[in-house]
C-alpha atoms as a PDB file:
ATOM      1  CA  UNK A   1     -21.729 -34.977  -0.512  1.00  0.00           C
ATOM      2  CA  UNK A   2     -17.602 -34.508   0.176  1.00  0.00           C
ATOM      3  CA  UNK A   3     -15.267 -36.401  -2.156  1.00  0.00           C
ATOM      4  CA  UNK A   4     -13.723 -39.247  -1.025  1.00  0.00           C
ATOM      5  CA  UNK A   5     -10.018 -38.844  -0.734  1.00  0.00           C
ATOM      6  CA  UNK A   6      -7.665 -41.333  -1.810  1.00  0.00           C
ATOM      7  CA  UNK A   7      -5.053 -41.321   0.512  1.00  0.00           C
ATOM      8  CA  UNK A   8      -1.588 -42.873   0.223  1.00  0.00           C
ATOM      9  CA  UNK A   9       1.546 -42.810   2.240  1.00  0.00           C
ATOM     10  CA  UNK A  10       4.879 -41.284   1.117  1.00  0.00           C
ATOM     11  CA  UNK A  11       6.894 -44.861  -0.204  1.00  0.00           C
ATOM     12  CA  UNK A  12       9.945 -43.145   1.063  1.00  0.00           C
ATOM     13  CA  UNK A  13      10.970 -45.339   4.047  1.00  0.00           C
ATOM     14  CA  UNK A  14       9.629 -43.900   7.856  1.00  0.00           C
ATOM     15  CA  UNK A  15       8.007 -41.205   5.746  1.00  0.00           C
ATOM     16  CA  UNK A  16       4.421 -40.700   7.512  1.00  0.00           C
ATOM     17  CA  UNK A  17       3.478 -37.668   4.628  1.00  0.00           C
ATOM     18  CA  UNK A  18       1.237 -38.290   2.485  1.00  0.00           C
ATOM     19  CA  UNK A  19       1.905 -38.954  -0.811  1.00  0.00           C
ATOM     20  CA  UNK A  20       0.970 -36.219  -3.587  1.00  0.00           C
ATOM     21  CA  UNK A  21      -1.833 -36.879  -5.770  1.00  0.00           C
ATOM     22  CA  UNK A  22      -0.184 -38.414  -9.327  1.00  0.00           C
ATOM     23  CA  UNK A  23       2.773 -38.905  -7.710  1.00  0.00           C
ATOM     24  CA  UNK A  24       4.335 -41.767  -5.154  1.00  0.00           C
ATOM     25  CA  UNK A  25       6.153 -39.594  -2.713  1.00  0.00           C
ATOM     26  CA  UNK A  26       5.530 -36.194  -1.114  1.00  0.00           C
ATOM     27  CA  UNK A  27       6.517 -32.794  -1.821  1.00  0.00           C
ATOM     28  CA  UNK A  28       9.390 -33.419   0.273  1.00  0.00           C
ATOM     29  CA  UNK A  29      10.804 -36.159  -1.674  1.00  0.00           C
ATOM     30  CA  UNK A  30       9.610 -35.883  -5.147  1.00  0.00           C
ATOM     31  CA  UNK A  31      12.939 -35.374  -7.305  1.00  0.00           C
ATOM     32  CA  UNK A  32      11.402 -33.259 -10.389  1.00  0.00           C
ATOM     33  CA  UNK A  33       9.463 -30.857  -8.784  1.00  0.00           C
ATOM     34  CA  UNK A  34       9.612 -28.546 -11.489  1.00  0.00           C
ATOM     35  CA  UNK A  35       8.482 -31.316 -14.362  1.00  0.00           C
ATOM     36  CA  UNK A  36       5.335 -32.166 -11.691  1.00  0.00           C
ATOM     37  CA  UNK A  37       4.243 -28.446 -11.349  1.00  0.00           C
ATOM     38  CA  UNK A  38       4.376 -28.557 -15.213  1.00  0.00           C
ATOM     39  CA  UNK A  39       2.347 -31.097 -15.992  1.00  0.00           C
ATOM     40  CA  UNK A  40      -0.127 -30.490 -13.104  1.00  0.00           C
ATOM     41  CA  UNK A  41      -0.349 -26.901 -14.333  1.00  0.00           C
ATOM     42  CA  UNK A  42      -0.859 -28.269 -17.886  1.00  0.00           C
ATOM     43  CA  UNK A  43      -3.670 -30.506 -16.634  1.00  0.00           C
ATOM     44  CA  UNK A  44      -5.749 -27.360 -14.519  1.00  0.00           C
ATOM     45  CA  UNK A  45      -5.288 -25.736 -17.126  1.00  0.00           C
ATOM     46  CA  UNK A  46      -6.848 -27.960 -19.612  1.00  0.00           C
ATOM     47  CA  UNK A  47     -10.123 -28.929 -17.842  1.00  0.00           C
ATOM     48  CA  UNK A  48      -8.331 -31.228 -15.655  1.00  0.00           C
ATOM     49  CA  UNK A  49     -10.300 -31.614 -12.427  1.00  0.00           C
ATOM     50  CA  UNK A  50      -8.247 -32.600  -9.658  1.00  0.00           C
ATOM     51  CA  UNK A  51     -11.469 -32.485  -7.385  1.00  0.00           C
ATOM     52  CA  UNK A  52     -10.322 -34.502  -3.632  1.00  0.00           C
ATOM     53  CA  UNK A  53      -6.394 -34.513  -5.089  1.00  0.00           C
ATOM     54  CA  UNK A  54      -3.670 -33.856  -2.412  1.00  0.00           C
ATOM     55  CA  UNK A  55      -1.220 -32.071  -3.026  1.00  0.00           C
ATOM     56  CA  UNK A  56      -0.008 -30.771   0.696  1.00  0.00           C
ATOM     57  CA  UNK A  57       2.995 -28.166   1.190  1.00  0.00           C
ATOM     58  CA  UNK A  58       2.953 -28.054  -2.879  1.00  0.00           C
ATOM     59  CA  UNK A  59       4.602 -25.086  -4.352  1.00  0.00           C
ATOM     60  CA  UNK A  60       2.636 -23.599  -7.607  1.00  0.00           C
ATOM     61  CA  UNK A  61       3.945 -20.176  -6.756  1.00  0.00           C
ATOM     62  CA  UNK A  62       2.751 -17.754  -9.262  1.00  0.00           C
ATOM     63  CA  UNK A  63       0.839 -20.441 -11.443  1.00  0.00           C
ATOM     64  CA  UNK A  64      -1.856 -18.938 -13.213  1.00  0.00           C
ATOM     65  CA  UNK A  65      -4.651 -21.468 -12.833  1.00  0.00           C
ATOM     66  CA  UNK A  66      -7.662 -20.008 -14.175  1.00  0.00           C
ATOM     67  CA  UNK A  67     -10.578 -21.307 -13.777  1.00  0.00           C
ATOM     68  CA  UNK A  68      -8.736 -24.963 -12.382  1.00  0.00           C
ATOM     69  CA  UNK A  69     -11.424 -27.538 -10.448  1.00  0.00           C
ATOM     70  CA  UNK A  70     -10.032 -28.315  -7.086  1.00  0.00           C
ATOM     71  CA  UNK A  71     -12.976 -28.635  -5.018  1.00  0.00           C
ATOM     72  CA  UNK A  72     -12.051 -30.397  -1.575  1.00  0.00           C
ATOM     73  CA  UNK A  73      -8.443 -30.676  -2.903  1.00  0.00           C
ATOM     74  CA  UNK A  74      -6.102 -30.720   0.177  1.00  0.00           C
ATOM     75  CA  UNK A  75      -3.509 -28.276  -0.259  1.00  0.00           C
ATOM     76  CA  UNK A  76      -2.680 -27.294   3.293  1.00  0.00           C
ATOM     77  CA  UNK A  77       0.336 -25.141   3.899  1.00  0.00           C
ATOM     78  CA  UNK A  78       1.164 -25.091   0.284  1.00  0.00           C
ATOM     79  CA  UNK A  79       2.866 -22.054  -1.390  1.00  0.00           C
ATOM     80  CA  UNK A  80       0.514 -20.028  -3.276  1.00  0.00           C
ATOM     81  CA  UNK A  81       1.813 -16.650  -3.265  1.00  0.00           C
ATOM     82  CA  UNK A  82       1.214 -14.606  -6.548  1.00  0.00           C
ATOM     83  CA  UNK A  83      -1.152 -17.720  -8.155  1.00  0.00           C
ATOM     84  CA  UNK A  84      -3.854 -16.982 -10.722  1.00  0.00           C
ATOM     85  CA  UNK A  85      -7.331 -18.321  -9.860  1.00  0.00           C
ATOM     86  CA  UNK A  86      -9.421 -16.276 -10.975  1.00  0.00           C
ATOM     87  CA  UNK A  87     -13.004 -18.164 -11.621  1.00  0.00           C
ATOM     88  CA  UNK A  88     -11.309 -21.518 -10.285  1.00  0.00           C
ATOM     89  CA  UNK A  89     -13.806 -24.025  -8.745  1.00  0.00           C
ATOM     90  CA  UNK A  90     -11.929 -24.865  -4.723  1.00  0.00           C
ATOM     91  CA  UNK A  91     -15.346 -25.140  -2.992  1.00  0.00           C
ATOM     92  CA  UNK A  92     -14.690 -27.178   0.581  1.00  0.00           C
ATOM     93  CA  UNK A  93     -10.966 -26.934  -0.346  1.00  0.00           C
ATOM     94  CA  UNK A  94      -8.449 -27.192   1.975  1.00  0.00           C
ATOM     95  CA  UNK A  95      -5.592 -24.688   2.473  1.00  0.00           C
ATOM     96  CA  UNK A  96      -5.018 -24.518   6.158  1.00  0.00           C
ATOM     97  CA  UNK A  97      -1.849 -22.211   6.457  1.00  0.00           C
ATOM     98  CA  UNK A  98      -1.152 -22.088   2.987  1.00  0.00           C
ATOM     99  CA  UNK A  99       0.575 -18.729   2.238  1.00  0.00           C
ATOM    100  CA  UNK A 100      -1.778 -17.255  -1.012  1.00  0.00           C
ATOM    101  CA  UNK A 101      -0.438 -13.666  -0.708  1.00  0.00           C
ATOM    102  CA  UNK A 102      -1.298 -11.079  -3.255  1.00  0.00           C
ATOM    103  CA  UNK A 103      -2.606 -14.506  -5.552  1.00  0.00           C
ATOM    104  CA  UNK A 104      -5.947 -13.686  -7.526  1.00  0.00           C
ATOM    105  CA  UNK A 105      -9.342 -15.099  -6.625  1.00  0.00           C
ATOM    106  CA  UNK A 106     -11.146 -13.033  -8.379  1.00  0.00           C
ATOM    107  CA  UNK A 107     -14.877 -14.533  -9.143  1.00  0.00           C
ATOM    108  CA  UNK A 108     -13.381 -18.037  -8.086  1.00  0.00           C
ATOM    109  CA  UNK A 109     -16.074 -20.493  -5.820  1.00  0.00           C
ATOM    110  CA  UNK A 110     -14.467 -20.533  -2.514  1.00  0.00           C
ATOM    111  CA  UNK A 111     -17.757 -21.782  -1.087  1.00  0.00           C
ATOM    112  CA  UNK A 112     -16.959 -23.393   2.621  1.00  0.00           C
ATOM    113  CA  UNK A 113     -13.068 -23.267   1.845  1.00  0.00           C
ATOM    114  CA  UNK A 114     -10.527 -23.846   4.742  1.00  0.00           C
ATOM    115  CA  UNK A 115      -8.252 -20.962   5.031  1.00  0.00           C
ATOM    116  CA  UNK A 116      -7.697 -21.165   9.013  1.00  0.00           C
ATOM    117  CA  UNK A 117      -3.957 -19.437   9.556  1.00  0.00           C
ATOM    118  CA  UNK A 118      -3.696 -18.594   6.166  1.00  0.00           C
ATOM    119  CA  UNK A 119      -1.326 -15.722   4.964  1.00  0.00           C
ATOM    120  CA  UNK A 120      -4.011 -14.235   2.350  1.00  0.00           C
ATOM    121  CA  UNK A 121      -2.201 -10.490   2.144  1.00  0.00           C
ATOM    122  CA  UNK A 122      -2.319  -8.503  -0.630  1.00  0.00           C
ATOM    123  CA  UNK A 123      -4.640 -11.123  -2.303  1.00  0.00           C
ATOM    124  CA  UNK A 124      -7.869 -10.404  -4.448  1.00  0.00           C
ATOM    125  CA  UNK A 125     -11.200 -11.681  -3.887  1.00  0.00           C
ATOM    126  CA  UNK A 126     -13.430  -9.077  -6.021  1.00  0.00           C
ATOM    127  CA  UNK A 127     -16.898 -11.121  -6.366  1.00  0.00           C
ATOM    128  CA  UNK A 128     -15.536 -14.470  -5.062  1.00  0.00           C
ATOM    129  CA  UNK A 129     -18.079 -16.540  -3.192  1.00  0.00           C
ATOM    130  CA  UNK A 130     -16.670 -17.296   0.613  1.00  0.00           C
ATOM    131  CA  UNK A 131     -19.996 -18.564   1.601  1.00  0.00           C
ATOM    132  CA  UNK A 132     -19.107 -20.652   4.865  1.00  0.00           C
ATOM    133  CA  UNK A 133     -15.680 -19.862   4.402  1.00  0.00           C
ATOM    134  CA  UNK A 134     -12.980 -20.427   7.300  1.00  0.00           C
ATOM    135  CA  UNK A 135     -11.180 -17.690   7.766  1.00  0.00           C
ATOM    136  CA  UNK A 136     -10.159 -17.790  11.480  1.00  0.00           C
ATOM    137  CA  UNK A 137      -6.774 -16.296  12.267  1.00  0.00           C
ATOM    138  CA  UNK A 138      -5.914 -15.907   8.895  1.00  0.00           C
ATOM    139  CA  UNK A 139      -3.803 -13.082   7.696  1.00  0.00           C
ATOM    140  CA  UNK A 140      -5.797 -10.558   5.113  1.00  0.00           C
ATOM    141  CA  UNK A 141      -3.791  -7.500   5.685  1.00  0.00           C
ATOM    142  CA  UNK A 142      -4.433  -5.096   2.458  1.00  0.00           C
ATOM    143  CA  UNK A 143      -6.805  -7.834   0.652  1.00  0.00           C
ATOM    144  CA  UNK A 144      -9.464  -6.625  -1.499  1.00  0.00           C
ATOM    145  CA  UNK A 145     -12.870  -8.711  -0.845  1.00  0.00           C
ATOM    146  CA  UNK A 146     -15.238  -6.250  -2.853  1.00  0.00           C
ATOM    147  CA  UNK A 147     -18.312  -7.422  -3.859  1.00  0.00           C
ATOM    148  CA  UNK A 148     -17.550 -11.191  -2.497  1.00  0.00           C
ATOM    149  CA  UNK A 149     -19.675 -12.778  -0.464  1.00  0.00           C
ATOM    150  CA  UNK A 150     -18.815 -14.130   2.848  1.00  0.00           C
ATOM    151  CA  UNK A 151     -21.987 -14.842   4.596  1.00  0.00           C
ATOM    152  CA  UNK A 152     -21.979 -17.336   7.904  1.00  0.00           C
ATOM    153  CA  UNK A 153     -18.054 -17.311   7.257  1.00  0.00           C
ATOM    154  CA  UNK A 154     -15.803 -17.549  10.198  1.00  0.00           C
ATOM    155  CA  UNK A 155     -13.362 -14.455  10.196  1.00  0.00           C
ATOM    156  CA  UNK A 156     -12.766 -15.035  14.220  1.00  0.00           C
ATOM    157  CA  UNK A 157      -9.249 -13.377  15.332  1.00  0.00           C
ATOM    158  CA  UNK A 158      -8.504 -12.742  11.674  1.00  0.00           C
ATOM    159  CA  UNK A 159      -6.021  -9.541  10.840  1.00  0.00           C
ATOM    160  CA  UNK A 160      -7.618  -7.728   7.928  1.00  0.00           C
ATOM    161  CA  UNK A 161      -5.934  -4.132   7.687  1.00  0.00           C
ATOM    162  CA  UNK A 162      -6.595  -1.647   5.336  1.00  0.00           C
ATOM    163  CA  UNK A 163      -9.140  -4.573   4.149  1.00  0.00           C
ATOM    164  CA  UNK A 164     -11.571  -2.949   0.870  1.00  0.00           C
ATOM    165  CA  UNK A 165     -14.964  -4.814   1.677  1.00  0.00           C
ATOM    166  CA  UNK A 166     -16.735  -2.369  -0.397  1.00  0.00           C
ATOM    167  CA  UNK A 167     -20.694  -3.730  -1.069  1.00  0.00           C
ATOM    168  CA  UNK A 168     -19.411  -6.832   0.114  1.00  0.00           C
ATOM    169  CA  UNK A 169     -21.754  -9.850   1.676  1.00  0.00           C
ATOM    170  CA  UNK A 170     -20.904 -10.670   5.235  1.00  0.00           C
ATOM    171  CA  UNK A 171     -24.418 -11.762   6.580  1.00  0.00           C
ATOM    172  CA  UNK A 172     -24.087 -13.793   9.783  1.00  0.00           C
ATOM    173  CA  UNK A 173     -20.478 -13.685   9.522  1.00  0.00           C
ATOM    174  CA  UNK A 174     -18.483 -14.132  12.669  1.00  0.00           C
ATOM    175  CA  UNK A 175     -15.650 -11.616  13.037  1.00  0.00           C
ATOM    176  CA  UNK A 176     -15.204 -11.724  17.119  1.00  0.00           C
ATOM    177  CA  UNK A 177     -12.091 -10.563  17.841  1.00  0.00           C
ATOM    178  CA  UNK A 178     -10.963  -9.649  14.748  1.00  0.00           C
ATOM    179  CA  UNK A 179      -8.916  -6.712  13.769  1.00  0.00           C
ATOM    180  CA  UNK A 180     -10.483  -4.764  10.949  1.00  0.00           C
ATOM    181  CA  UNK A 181      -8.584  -1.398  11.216  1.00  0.00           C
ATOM    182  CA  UNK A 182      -8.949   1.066   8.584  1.00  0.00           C
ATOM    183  CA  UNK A 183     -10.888  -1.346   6.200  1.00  0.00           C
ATOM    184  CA  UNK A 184     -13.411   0.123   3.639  1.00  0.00           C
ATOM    185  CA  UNK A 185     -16.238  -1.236   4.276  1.00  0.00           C
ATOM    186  CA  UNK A 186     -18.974   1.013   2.580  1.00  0.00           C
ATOM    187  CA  UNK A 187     -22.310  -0.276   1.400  1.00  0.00           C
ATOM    188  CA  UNK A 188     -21.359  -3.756   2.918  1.00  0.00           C
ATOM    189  CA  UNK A 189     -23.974  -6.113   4.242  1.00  0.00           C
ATOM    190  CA  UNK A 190     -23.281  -7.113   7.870  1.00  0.00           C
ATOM    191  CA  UNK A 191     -26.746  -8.181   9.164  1.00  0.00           C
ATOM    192  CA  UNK A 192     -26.544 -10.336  11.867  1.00  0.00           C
ATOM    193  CA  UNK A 193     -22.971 -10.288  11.885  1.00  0.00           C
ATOM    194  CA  UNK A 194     -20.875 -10.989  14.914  1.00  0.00           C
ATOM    195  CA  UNK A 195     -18.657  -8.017  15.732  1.00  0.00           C
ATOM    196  CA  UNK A 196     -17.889  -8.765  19.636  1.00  0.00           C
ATOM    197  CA  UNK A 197     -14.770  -6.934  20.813  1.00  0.00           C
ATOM    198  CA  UNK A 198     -12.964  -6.699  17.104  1.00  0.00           C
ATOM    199  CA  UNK A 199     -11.305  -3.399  16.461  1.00  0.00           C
ATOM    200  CA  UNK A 200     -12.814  -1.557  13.508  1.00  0.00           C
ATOM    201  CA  UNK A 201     -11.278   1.706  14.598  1.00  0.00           C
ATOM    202  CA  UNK A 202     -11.224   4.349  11.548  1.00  0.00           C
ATOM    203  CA  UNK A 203     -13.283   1.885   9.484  1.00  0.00           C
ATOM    204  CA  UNK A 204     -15.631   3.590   6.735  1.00  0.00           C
ATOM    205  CA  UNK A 205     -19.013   1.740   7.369  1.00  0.00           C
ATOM    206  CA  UNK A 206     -20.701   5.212   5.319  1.00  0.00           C
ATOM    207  CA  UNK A 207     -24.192   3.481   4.047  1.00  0.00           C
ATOM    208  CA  UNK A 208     -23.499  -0.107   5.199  1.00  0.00           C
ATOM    209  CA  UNK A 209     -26.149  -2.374   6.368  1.00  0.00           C
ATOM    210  CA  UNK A 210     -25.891  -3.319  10.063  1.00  0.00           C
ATOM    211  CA  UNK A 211     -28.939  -4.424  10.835  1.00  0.00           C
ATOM    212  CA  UNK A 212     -29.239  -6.995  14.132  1.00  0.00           C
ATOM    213  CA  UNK A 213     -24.932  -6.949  14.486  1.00  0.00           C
ATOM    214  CA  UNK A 214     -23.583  -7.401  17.192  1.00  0.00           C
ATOM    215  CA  UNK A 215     -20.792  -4.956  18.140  1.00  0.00           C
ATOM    216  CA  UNK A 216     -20.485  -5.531  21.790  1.00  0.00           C
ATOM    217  CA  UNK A 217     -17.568  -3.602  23.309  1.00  0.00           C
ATOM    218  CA  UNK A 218     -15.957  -3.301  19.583  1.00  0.00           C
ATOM    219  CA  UNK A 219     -13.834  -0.229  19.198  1.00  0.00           C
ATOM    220  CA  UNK A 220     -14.917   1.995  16.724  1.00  0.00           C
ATOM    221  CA  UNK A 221     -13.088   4.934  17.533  1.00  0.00           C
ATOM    222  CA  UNK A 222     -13.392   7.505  14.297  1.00  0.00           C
ATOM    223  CA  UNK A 223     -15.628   5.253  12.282  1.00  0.00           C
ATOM    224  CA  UNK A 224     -17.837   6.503   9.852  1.00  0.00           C
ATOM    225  CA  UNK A 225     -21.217   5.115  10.266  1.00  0.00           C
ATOM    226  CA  UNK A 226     -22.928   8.065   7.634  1.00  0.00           C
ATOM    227  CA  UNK A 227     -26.540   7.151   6.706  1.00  0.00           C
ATOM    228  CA  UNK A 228     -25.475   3.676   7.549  1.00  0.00           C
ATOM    229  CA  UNK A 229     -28.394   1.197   9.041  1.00  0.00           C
ATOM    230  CA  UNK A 230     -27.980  -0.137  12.846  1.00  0.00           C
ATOM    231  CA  UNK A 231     -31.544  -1.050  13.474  1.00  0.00           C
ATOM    232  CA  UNK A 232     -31.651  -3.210  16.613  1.00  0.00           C
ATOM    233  CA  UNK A 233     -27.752  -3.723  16.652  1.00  0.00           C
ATOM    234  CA  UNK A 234     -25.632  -4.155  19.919  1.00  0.00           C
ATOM    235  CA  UNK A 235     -22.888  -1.481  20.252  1.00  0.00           C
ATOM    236  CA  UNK A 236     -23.292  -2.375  24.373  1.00  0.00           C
ATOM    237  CA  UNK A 237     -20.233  -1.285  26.000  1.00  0.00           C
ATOM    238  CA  UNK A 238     -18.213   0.077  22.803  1.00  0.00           C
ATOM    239  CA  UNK A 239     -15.608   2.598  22.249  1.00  0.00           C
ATOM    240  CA  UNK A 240     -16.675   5.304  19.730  1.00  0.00           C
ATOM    241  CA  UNK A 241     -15.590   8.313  20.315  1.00  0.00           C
ATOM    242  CA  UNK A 242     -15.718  10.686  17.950  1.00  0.00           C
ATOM    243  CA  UNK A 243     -17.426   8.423  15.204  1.00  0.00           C
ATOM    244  CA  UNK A 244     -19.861   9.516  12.835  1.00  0.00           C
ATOM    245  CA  UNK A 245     -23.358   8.456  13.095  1.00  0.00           C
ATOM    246  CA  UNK A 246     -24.895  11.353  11.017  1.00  0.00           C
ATOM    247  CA  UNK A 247     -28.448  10.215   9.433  1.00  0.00           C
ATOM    248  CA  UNK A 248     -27.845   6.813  10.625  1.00  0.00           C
ATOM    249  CA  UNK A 249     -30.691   4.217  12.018  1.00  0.00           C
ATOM    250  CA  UNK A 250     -30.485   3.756  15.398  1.00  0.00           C
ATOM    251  CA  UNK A 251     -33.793   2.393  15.924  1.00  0.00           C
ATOM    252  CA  UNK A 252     -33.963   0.143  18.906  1.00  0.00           C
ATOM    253  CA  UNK A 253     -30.119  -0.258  19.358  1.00  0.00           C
ATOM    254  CA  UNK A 254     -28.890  -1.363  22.728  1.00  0.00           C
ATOM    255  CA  UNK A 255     -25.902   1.423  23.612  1.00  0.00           C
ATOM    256  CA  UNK A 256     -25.589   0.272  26.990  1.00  0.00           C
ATOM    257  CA  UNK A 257     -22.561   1.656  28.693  1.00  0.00           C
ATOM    258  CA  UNK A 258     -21.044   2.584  24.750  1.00  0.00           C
ATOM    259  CA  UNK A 259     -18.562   5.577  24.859  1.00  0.00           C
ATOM    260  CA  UNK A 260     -20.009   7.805  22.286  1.00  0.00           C
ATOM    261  CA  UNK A 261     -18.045  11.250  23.581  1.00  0.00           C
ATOM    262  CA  UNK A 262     -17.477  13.355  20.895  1.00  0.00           C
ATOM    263  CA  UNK A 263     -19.726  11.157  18.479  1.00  0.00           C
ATOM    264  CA  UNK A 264     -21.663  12.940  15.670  1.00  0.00           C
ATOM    265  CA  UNK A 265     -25.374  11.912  15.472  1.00  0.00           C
ATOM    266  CA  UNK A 266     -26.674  14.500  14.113  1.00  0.00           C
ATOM    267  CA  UNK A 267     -30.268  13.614  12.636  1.00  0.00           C
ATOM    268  CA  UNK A 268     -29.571   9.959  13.539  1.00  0.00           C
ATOM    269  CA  UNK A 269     -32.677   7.961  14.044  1.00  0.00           C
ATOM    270  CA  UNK A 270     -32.181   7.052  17.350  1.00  0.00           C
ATOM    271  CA  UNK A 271     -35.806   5.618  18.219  1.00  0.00           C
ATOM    272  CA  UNK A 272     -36.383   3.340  21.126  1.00  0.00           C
ATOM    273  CA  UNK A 273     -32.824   2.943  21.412  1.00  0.00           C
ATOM    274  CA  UNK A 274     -31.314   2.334  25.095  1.00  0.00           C
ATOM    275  CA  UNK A 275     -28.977   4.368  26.255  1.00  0.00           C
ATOM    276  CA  UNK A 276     -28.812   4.189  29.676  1.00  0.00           C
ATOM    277  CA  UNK A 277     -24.878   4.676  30.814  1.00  0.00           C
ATOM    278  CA  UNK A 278     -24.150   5.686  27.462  1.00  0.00           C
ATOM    279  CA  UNK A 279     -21.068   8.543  27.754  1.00  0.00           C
ATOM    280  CA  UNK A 280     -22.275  11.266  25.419  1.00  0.00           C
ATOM    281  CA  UNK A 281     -20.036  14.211  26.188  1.00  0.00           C
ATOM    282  CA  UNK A 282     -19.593  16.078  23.834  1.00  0.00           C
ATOM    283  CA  UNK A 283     -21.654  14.286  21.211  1.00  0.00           C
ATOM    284  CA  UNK A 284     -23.620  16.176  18.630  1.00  0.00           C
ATOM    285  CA  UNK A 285     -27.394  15.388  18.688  1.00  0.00           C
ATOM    286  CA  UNK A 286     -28.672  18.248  16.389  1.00  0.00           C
ATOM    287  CA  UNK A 287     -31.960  16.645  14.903  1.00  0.00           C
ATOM    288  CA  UNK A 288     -31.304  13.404  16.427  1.00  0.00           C
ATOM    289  CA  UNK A 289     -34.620  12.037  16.865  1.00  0.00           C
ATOM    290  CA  UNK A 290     -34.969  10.094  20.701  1.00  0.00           C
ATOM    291  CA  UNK A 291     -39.076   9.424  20.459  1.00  0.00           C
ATOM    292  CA  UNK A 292     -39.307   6.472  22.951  1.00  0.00           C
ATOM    293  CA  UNK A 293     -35.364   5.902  23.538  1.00  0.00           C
ATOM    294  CA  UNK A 294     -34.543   5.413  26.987  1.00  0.00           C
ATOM    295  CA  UNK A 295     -31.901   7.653  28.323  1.00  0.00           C
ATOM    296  CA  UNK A 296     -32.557   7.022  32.304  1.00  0.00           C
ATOM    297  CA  UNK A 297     -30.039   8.945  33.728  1.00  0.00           C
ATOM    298  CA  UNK A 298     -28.639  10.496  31.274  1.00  0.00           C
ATOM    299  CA  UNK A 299     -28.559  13.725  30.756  1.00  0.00           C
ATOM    300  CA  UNK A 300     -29.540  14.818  27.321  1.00  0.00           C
ATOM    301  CA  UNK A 301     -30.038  18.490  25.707  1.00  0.00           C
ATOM    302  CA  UNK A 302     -30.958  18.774  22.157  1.00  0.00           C
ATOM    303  CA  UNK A 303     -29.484  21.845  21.042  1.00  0.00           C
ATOM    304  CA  UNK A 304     -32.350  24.200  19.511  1.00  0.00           C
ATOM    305  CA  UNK A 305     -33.065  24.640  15.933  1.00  0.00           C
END
């Protein structure tokens, strides 16, 4: 059930913001800023739960927070660079292009929190739960989500360089069009997750779970896919040259069309796959084992053991 919001206008004449939570103005107009961070602060910090407050375009840069209840709080573009919230309770919260880089989430409940257009660089997640989390467009650039969990969240269009998503949850997670370039990604969970046309070029996927994604015409160009499992995933028209599929499960994945020139798959389990128009110049197949794949019109020579 979501918290009913009390919502009250600004009292500053042909203000239309609304008015911050404890307060009878907005951010804008409130004359002791620093005195109302204080307090608040004080009052997270105490046990205080400020579950449904609003407190939009708020400023609690580099607050340490731990552990503060602000579930469904509204804190949309609100400056949260360098905050502490490690444990903190913001499930459903709002912070809609609210700028939290390098703050601390660390183990916090982020369950369905809004963080569409968010600037979330630098920023730690390590075992945070982003269960139904919106992350569209948002900016995650050098975050660290290890060990969180981010199944069925929406990372659609989001920038996540140099990401660490090391045994990290992402089951049914929707990352179309994102770009995930150079992230660490090893022993992650992506069944079922979306992967349509995002760039994961130079990713490390070594021993990941990939079961069922769907990585139509992604580029993985010099991805590591080592002993990682792609049973029944889509990597239908993709770029992956040169990536490394050694020892990986294959098993009844549709490569349609997918560039795989210069790809390693050596003893890759590559049963039932299709790869008809698959490019595989180049490509090392050494103990790659093709029982029942189809490869119609391709033209495939296993070198000899």
């Amino acid at each position: 059930m979501s918290i009913k919001v009390m919502v009250r206008p600004c009292s500053t004449d042909s203000c239309d913001t609304r008015a911050l939570t404890g307060a009878n103005v907005c951010w804008f107009h409130l004359e002791d800023r620093a005195g109302f961070i204080q307090n608040l602060n004080l009052e997270l910090t105490s046990g205080g739960d400020h579950a449904g407050s609003v407190f939009d375009r708020i400023d609690f840069k580099g607050s340490h927070l731990e552990g503060a209840m602000l579930s469904e709080a509204h804190l949309p573009y609100a400056d949260l660079s360098g905050c502490v919230f490690t444990r903190a309770l913001l499930y459903g919260a709002i912070l809609k292009s609210a700028d939290a880089g390098r703050a601390d989430f660390t183990e916090a409940d982020m369950t369905r929190i809004r963080l569409q257009r968010a600037y979330l660089a630098g920023a730690r997640f390590v075992g945070a739960s982003l269960m139904q989390a919106r992350l569209s467009r948002s900016v995650l650039d050098g975050a660290d989500l290890s060990r969180a969990d981010l199944s069925e969240a929406n990372l659609m269009g989001a920038a996540m360089d140099k990401v660490r998503l090391e045994s990290t949850i992402l089951k049914n997670a929707n990352a179309t069009g994102a770009y995930m370039k150079s992230i660490f990604a090893r022993r992650a969970v992506l069944t079922e997750a979306r992967l349509q046309r995002t760039l994961i070029s130079d990713g490390d996927f070594h021993g990941a779970d990939l079961n069922q994604a769907d990585l139509t015409e992604a580029v993985g160009i010099s991805c590591d896919f080592t002993l990682a499992s792609l049973n029944g995933a889509s990597l239908k028209n993709g770029r992956f040259r040169r990536a490394l599929f050694e020892r990986a499960e294959l098993e009844g994945a549709d490569l349609r069309g997918a560039d795989l020139r210069g790809a390693l798959l050596e003893g890759a389990w590559l049963e039932n796959a299709d790869l008809r128009g698959a490019k595989l110049e180049g490509a090392r197949l050494r103990g790659a084992n093709l029982e029942g794949a189809n490869t119609d019109g391709i033209d495939i020579t296993l070198p000899k053991e």
